[in-house]
PDB file of N, CA and C in Angstrom:
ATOM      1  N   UNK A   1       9.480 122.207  23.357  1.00  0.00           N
ATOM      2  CA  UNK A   1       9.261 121.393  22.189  1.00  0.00           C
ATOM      3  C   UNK A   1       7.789 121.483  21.784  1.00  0.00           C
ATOM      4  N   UNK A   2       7.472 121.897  19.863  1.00  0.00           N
ATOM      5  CA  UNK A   2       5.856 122.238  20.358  1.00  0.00           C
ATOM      6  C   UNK A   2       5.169 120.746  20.439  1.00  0.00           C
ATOM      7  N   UNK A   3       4.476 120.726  20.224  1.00  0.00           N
ATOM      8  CA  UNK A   3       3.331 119.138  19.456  1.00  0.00           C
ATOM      9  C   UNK A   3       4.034 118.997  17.917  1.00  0.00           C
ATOM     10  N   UNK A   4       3.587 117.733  17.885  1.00  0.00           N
ATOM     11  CA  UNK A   4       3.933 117.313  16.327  1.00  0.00           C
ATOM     12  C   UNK A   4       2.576 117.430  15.983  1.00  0.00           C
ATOM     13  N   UNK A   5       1.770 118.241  14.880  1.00  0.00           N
ATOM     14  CA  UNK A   5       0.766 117.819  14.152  1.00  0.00           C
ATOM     15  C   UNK A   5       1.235 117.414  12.629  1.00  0.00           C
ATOM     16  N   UNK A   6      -0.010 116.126  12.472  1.00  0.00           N
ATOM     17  CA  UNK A   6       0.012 115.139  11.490  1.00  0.00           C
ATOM     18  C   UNK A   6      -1.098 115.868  10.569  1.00  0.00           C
ATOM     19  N   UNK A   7      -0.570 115.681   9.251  1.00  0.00           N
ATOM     20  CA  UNK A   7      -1.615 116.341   8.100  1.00  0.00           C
ATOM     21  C   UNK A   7      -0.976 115.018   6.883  1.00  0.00           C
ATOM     22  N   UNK A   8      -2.156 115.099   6.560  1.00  0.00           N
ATOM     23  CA  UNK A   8      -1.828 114.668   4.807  1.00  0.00           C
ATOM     24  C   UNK A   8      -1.962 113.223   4.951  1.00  0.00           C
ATOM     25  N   UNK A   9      -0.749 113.022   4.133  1.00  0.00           N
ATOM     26  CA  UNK A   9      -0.665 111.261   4.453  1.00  0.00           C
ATOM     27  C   UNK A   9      -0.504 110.903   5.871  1.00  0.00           C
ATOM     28  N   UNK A  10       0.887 111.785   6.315  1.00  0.00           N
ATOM     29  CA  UNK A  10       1.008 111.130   7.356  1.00  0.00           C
ATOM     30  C   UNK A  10      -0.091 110.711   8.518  1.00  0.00           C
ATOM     31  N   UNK A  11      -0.832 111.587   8.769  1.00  0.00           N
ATOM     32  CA  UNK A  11      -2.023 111.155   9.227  1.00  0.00           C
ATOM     33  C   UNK A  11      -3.334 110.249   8.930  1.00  0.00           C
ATOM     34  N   UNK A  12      -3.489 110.165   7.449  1.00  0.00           N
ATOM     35  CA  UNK A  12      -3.703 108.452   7.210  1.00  0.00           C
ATOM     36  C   UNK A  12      -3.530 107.450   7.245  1.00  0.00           C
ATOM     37  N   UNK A  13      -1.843 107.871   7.434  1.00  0.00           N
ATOM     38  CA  UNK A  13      -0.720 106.762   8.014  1.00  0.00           C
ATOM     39  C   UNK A  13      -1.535 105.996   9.111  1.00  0.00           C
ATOM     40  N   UNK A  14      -1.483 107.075  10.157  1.00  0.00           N
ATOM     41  CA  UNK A  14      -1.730 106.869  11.406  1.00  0.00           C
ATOM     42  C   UNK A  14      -3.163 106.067  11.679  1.00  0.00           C
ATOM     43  N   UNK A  15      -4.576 107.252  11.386  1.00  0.00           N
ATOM     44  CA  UNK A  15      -5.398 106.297  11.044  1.00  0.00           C
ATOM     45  C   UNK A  15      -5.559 104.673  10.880  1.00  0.00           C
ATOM     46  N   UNK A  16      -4.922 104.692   9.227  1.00  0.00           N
ATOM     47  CA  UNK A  16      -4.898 103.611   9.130  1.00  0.00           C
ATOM     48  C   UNK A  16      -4.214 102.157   9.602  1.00  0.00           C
ATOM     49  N   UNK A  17      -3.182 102.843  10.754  1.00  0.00           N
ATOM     50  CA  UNK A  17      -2.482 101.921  11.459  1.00  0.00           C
ATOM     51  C   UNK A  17      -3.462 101.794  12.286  1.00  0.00           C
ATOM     52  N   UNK A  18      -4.200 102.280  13.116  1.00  0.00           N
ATOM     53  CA  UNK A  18      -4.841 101.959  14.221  1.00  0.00           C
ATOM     54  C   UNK A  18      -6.211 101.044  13.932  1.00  0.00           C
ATOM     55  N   UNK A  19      -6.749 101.363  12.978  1.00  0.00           N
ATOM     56  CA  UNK A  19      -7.726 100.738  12.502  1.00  0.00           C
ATOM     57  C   UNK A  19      -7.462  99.403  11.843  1.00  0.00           C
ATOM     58  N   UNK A  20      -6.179  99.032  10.953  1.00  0.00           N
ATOM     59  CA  UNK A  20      -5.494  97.782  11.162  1.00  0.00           C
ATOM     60  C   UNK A  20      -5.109  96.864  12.272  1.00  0.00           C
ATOM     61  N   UNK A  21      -4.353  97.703  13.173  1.00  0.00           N
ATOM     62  CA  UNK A  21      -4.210  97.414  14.526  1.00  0.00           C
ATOM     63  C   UNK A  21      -5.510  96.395  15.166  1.00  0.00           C
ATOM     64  N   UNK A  22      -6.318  96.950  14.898  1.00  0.00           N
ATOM     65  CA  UNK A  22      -7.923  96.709  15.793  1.00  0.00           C
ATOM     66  C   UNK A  22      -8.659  95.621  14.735  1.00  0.00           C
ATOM     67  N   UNK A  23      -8.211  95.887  13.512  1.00  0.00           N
ATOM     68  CA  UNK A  23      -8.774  94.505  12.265  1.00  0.00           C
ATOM     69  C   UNK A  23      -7.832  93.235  12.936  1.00  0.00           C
ATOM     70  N   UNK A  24      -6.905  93.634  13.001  1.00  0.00           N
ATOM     71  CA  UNK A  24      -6.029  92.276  13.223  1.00  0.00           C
ATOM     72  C   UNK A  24      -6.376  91.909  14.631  1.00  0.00           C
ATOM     73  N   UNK A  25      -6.593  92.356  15.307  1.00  0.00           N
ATOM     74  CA  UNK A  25      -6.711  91.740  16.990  1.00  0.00           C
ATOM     75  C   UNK A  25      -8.210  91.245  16.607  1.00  0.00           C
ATOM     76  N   UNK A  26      -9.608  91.516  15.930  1.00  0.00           N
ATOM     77  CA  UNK A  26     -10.603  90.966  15.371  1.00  0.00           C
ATOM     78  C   UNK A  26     -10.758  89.774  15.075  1.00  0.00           C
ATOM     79  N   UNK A  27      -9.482  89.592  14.071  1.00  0.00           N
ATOM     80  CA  UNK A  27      -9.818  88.316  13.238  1.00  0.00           C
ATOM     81  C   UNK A  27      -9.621  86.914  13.888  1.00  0.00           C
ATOM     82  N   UNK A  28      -8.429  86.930  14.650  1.00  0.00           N
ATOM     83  CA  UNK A  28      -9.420  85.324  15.079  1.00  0.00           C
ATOM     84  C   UNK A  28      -9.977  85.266  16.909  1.00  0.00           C
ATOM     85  N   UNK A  29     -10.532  86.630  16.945  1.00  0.00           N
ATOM     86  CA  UNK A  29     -11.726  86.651  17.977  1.00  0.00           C
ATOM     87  C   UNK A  29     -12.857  86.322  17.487  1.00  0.00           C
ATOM     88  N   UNK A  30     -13.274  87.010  16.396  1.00  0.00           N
ATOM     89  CA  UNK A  30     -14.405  87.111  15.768  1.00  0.00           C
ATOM     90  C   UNK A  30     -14.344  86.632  14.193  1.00  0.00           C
ATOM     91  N   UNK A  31     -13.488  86.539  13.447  1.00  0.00           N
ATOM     92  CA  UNK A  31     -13.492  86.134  12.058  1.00  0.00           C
ATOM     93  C   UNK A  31     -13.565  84.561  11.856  1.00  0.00           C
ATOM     94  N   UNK A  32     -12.399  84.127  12.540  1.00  0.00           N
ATOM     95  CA  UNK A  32     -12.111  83.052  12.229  1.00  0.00           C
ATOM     96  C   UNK A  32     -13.064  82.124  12.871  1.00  0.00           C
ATOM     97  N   UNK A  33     -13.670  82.270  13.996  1.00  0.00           N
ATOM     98  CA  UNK A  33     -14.958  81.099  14.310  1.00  0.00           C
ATOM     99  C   UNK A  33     -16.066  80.865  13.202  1.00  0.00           C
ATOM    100  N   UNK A  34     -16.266  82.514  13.024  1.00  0.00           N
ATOM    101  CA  UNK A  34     -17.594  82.187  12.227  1.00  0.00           C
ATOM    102  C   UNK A  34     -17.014  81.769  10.557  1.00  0.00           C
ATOM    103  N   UNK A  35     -15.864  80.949   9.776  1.00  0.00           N
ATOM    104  CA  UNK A  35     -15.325  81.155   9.259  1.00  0.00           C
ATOM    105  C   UNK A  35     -15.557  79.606   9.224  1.00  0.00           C
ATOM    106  N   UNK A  36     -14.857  79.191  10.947  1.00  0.00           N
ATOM    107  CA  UNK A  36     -14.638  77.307  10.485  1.00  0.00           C
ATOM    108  C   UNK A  36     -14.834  77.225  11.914  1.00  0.00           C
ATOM    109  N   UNK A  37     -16.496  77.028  11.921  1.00  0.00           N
ATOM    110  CA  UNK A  37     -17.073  76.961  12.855  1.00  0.00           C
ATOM    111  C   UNK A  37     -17.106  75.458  13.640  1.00  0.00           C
ATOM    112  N   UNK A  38     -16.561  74.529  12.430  1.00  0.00           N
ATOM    113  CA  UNK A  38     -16.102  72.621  13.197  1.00  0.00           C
ATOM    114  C   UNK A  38     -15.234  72.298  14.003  1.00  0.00           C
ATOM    115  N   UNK A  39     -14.621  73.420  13.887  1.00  0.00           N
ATOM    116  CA  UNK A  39     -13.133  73.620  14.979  1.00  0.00           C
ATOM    117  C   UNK A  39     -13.605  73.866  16.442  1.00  0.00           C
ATOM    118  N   UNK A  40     -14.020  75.006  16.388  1.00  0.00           N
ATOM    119  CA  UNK A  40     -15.141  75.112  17.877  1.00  0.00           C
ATOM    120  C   UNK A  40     -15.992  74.331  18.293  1.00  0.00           C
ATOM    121  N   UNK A  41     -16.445  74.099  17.158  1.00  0.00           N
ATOM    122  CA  UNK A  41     -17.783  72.458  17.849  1.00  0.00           C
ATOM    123  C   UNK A  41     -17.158  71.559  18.545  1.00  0.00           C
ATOM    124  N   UNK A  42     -15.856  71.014  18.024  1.00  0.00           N
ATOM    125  CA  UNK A  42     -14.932  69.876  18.079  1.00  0.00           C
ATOM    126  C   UNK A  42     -14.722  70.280  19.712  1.00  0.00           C
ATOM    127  N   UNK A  43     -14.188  71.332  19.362  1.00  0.00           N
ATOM    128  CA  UNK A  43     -13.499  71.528  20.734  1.00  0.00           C
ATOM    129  C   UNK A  43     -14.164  71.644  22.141  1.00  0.00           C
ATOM    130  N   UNK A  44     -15.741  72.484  21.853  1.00  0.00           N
ATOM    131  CA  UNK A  44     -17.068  72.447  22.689  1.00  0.00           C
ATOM    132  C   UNK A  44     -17.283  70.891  22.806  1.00  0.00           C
ATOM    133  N   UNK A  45     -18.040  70.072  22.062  1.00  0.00           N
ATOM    134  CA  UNK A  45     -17.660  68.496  22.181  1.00  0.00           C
ATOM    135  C   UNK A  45     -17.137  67.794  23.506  1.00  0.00           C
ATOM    136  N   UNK A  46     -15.658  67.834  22.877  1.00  0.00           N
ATOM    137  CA  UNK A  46     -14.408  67.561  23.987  1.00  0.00           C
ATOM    138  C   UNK A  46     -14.960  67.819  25.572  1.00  0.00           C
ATOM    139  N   UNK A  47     -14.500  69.217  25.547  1.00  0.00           N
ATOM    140  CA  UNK A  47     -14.842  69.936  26.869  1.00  0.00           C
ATOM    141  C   UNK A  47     -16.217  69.781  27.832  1.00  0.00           C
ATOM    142  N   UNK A  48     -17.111  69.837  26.693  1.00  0.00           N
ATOM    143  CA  UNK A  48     -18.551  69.311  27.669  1.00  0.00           C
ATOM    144  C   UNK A  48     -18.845  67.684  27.403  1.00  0.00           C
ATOM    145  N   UNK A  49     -18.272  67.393  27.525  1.00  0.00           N
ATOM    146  CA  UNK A  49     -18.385  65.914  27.621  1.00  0.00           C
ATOM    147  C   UNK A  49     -18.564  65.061  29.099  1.00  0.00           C
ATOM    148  N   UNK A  50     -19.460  64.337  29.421  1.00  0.00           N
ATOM    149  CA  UNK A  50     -19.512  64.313  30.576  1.00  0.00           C
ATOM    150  C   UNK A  50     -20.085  65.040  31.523  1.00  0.00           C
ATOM    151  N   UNK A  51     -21.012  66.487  30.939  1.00  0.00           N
ATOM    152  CA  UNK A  51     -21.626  66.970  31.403  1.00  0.00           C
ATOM    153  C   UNK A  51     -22.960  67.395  31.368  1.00  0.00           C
ATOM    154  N   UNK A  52     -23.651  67.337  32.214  1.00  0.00           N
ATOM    155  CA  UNK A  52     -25.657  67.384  32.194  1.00  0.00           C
ATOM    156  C   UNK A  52     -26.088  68.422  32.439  1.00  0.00           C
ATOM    157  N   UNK A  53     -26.022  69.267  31.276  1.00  0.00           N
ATOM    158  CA  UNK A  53     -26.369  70.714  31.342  1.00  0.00           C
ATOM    159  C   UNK A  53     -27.592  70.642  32.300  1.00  0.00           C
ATOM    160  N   UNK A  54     -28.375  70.051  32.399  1.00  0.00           N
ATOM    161  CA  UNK A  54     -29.874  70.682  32.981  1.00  0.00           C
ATOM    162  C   UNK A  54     -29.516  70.449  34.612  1.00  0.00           C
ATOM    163  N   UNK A  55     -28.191  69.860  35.061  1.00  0.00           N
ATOM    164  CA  UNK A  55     -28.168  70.297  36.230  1.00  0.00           C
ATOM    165  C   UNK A  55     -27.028  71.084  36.887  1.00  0.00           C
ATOM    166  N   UNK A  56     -26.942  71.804  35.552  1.00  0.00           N
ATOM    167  CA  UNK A  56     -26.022  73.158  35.961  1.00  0.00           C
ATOM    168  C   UNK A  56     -26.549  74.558  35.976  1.00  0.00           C
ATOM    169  N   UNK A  57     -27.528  74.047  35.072  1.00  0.00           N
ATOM    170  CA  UNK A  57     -28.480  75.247  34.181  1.00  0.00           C
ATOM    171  C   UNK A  57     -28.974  76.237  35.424  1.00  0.00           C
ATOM    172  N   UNK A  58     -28.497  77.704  35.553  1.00  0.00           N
ATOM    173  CA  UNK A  58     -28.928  78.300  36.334  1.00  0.00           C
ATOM    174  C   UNK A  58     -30.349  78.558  36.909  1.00  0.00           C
ATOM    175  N   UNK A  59     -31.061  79.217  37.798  1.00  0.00           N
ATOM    176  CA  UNK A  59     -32.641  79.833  37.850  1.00  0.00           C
ATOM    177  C   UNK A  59     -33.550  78.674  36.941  1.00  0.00           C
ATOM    178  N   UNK A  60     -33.266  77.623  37.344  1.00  0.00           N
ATOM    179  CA  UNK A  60     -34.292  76.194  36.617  1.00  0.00           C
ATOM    180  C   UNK A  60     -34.987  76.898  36.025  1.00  0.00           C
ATOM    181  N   UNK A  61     -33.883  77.541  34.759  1.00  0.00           N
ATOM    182  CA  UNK A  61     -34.225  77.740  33.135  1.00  0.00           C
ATOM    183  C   UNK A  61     -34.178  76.824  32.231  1.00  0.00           C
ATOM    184  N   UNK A  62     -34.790  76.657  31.138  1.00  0.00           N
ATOM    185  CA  UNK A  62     -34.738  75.389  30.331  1.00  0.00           C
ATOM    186  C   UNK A  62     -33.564  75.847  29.432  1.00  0.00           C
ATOM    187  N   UNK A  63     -32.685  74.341  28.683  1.00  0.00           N
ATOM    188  CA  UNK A  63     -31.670  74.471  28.543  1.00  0.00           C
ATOM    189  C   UNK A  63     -32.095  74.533  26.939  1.00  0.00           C
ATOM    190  N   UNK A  64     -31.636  76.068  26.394  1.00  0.00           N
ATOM    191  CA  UNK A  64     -31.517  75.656  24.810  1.00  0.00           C
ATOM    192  C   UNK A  64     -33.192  75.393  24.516  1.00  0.00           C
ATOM    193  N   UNK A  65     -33.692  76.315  24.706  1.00  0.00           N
ATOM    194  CA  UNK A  65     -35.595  76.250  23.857  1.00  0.00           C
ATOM    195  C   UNK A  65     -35.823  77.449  23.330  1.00  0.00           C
ATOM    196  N   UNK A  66     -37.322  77.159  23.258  1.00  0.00           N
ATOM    197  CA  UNK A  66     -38.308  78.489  22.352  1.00  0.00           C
ATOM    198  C   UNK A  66     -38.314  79.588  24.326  1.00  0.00           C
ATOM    199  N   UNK A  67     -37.668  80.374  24.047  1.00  0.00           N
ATOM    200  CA  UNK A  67     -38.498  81.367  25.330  1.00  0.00           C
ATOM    201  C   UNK A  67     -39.837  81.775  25.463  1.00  0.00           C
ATOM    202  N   UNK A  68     -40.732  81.978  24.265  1.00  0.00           N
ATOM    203  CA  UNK A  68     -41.875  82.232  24.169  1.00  0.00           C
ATOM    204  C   UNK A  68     -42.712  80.943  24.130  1.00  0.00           C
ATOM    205  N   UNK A  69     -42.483  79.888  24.242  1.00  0.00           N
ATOM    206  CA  UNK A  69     -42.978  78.427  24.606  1.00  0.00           C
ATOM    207  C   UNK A  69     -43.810  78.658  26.116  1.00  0.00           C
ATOM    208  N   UNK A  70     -44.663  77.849  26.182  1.00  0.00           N
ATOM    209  CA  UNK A  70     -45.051  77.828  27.649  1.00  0.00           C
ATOM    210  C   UNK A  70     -44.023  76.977  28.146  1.00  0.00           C
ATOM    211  N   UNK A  71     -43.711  76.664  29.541  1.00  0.00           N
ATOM    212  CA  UNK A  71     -43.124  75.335  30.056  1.00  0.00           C
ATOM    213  C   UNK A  71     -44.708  74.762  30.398  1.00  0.00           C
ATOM    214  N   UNK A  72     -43.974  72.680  30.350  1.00  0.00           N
ATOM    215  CA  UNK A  72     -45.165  71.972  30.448  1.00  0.00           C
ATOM    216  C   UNK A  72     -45.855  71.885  31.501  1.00  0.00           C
ATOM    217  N   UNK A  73     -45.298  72.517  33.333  1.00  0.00           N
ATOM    218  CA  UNK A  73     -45.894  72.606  34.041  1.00  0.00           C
ATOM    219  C   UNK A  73     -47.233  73.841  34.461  1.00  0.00           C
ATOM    220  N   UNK A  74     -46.859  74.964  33.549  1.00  0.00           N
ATOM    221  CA  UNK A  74     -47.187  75.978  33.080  1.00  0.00           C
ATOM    222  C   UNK A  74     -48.501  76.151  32.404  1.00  0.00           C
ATOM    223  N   UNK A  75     -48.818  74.956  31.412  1.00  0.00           N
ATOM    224  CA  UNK A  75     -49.694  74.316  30.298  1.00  0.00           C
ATOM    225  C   UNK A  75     -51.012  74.483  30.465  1.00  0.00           C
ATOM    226  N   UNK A  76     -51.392  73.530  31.712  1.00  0.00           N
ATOM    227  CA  UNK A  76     -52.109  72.834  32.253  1.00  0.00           C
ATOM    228  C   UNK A  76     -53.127  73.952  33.397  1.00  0.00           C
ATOM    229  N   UNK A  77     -52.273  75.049  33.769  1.00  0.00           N
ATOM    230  CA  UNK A  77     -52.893  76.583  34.951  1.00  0.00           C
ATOM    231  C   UNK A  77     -54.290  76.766  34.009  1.00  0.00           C
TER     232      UNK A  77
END
């Protein structure tokens, strides 16, 4: 049996199925958050509730700052 080769449309066909394929698995990984981004907050909210980031916070990194900031113990050298 030889190979099937695809020319013409049919092979835009194809193309364009796969590249649809890969748009649609996208959209609400990546589309739809940045889209209706209150939905995620809501739900971030919820979930960290009850919790004190600065004593989870890995390598006593500061939680959520300027990186190019000094820290205040830092200041004072």
């Amino acid at each position: 049996m030889a190979p099937t080769i695809l020319k013409g449309k049919n092979y835009a066909l194809l193309v364009g199925g796969i590249v649809g394929i890969i748009a649609l698995a996208c959209y609400p990984i990546i589309v739809h958050p940045m889209l209706y981004p209150e939905e995620y907050k809501k739900v971030q909210r919820i979930n960290r509730a009850g919790i004190k980031q600065e004593d989870i916070q890995p390598g006593n990194m500061r939680v959520w700052s300027d990186p190019f900031k000094p820290r205040e113990d830092e200041k004072h050298k």
